[in-house]
C-alpha atoms as a PDB file:
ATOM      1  CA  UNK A   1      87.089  87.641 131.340  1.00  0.00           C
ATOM      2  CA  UNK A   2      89.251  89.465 129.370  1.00  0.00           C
ATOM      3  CA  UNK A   3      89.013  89.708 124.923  1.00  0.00           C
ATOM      4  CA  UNK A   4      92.472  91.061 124.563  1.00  0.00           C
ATOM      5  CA  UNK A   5      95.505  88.849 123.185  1.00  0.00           C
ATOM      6  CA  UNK A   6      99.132  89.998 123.612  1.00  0.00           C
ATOM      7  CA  UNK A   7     101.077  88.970 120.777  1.00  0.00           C
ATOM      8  CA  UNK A   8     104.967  88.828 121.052  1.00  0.00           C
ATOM      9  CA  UNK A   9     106.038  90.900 118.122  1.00  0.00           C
ATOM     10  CA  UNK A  10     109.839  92.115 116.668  1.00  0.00           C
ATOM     11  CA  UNK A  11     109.433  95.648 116.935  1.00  0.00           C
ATOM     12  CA  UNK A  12     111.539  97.360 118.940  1.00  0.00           C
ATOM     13  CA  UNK A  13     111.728 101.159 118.018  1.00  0.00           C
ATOM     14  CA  UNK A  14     109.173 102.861 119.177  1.00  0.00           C
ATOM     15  CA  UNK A  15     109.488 105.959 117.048  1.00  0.00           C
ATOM     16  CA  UNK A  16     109.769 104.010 113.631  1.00  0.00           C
ATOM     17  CA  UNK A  17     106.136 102.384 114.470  1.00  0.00           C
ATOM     18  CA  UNK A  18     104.427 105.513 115.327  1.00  0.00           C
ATOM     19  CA  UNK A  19     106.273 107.337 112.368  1.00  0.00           C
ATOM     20  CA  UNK A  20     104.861 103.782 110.137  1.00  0.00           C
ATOM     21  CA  UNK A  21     101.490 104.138 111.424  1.00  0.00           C
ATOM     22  CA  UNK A  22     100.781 107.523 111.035  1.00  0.00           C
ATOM     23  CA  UNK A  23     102.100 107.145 107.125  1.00  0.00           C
ATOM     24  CA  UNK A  24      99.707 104.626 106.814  1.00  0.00           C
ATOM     25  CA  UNK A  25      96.996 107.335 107.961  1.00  0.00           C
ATOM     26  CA  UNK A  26      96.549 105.656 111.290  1.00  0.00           C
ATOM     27  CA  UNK A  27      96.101 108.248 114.433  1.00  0.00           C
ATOM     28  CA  UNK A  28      98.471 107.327 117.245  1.00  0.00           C
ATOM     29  CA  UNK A  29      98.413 107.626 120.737  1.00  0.00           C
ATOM     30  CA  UNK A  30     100.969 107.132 123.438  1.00  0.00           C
ATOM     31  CA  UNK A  31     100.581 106.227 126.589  1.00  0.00           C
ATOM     32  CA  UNK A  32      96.959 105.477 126.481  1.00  0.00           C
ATOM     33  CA  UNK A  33      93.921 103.472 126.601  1.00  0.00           C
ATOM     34  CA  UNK A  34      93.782 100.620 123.914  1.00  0.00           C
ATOM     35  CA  UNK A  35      89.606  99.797 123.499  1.00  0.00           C
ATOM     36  CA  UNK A  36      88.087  96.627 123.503  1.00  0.00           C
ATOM     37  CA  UNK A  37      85.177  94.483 123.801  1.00  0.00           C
ATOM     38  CA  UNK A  38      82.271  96.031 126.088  1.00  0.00           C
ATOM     39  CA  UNK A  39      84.058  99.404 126.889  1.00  0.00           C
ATOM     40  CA  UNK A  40      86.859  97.412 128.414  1.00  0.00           C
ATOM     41  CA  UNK A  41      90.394  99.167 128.018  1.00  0.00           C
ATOM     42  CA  UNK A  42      93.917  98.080 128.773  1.00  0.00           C
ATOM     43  CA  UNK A  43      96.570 100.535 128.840  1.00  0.00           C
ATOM     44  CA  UNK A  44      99.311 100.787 126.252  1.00  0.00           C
ATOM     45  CA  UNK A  45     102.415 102.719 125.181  1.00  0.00           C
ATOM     46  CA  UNK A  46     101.363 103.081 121.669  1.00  0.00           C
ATOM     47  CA  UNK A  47      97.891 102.738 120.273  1.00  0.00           C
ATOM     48  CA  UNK A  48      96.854 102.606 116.901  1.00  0.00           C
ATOM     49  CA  UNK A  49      93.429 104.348 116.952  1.00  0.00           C
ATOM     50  CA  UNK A  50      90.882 102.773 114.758  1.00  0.00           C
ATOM     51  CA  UNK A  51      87.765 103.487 112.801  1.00  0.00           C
ATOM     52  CA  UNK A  52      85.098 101.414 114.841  1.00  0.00           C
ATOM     53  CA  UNK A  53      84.866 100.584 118.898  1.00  0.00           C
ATOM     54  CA  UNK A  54      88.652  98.773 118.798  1.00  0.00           C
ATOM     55  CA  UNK A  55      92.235  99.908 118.320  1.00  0.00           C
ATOM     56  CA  UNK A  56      95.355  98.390 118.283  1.00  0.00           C
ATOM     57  CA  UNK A  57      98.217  98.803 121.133  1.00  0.00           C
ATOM     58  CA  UNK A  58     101.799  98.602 121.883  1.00  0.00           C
ATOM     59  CA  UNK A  59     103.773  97.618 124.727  1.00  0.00           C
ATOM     60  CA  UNK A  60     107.296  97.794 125.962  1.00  0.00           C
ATOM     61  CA  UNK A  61     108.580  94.585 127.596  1.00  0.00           C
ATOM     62  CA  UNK A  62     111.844  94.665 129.444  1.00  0.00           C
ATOM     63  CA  UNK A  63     114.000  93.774 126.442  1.00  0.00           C
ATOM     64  CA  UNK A  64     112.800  96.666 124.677  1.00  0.00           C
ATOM     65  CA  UNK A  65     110.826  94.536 122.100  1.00  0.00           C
ATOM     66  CA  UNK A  66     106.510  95.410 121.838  1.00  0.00           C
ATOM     67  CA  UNK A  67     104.053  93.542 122.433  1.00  0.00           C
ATOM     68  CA  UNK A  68     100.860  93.496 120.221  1.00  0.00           C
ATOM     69  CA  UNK A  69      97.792  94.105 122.494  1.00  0.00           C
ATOM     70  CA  UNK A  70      94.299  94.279 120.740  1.00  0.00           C
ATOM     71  CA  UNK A  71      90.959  92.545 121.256  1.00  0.00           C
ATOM     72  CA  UNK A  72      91.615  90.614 117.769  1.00  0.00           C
ATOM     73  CA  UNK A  73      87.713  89.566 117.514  1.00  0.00           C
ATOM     74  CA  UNK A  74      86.335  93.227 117.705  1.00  0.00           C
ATOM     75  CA  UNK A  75      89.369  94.553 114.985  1.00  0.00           C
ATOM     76  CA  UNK A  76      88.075  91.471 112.513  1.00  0.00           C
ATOM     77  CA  UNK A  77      84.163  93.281 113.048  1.00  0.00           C
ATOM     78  CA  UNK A  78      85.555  96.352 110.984  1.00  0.00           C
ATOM     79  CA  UNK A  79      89.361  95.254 109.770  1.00  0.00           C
ATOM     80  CA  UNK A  80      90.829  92.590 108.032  1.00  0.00           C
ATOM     81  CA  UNK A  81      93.655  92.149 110.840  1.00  0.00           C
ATOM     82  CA  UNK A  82      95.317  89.863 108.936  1.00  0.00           C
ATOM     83  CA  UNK A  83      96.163  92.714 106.244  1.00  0.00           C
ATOM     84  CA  UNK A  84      95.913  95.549 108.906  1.00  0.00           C
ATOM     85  CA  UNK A  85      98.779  94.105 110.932  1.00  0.00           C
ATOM     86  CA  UNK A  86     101.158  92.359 108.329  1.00  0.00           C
ATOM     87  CA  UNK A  87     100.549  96.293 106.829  1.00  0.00           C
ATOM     88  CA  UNK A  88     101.941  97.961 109.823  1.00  0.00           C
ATOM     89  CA  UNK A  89     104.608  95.233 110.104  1.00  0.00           C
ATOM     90  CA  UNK A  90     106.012  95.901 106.444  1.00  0.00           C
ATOM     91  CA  UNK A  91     105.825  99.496 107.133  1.00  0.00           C
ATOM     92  CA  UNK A  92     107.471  99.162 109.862  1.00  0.00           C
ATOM     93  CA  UNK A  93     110.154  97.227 108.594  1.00  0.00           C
ATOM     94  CA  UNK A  94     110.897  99.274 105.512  1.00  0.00           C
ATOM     95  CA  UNK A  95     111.291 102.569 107.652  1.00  0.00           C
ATOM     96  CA  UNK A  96     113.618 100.550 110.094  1.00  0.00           C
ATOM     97  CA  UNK A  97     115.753  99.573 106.749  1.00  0.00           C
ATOM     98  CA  UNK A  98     115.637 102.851 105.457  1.00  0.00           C
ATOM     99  CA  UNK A  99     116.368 104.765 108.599  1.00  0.00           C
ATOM    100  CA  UNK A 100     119.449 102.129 109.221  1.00  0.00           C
ATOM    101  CA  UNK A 101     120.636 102.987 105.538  1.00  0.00           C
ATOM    102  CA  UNK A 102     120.625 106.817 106.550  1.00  0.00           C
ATOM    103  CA  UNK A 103     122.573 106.099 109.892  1.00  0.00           C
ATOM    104  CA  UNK A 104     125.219 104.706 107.900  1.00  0.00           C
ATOM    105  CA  UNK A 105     125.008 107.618 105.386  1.00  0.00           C
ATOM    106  CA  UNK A 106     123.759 104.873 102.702  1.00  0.00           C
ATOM    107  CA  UNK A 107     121.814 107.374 100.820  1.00  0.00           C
ATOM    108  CA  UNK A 108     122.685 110.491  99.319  1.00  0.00           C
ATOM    109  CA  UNK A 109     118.789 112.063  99.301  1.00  0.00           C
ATOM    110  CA  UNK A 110     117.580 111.720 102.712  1.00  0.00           C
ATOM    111  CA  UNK A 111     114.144 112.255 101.451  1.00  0.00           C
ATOM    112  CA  UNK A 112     114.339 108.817  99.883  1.00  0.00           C
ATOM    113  CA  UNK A 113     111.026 106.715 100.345  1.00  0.00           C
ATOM    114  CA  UNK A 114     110.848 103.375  99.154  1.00  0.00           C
ATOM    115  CA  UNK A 115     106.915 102.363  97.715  1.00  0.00           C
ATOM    116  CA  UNK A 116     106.151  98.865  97.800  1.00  0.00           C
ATOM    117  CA  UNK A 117     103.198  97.770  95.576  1.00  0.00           C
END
C-alpha cells in the first residue's frame, strides 16, 4: 500500500520552483528519489529535501504542469504542510510574476525582489 498522494498543482516552470525553493532555504534535487513512509521512495523530477524522514516531489505531466507527490502524513510529523506548501506556492508565484515583468522589460533594476510579509 502506498502513503504517497499526487496532488494536481499549477506550476509549470520548472526552473522558477527550484529557484523558489532554494530561496526559501529548501535543498533541491532533480531527478531523484522523493522519501516516504517506511523507506518507501517514488521517483520525482524535483524534490524538495526535508529536515526529517520525508520530502516533497515534483512531477512533469504531459501538459507540462507538476504534480505534487509527498507522503502528506509523514511531512505533518515534522511540517506544518499546510504553511510549507501554500509557502512554496506564493514563492513560486511571485518569482513567476517577477520573472514575467523582466521578460517584458517591466523593470528597470533586474535585481528587484519583491518581500511579502
Amino acid at each position: 500500500m502506498s502513503h504517497f498522494s499526487t496532488l494536481r498543482t499549477k506550476i509549470s516552470d520548472a526552473e522558477t520552483l527550484t529557484n523558489s525553493l532554494r530561496d526559501l532555504g529548501i535543498q533541491v534535487k532533480t531527478d531523484a528519489d522523493v522519501r516516504g513512509y517506511n523507506g518507501l521512495k517514488v521517483r520525482s523530477d524535483i524534490v524538495a529535501v526535508l529536515d526529517g524522514d520525508y520530502d516533497l516531489g515534483w512531477s512533469q505531466n504531459s501538459d507540462g504542469t507538476f504534480d505534487l507527490i509527498a507522503d502528506l502524513w509523514g511531512v505533518a510529523k515534522k511540517h506544518n504542510q499546510t504553511e510549507l506548501i501554500n509557502s512554496i506556492n506564493q514563492k513560486y508565484a511571485v518569482n513567476r510574476t517577477l520573472a514575467e515583468v523582466k521578460q517584458r522589460g517591466g523593470l528597470q533594476n533586474a535585481n528587484v525582489k519583491l518581500v511579502l510579509h
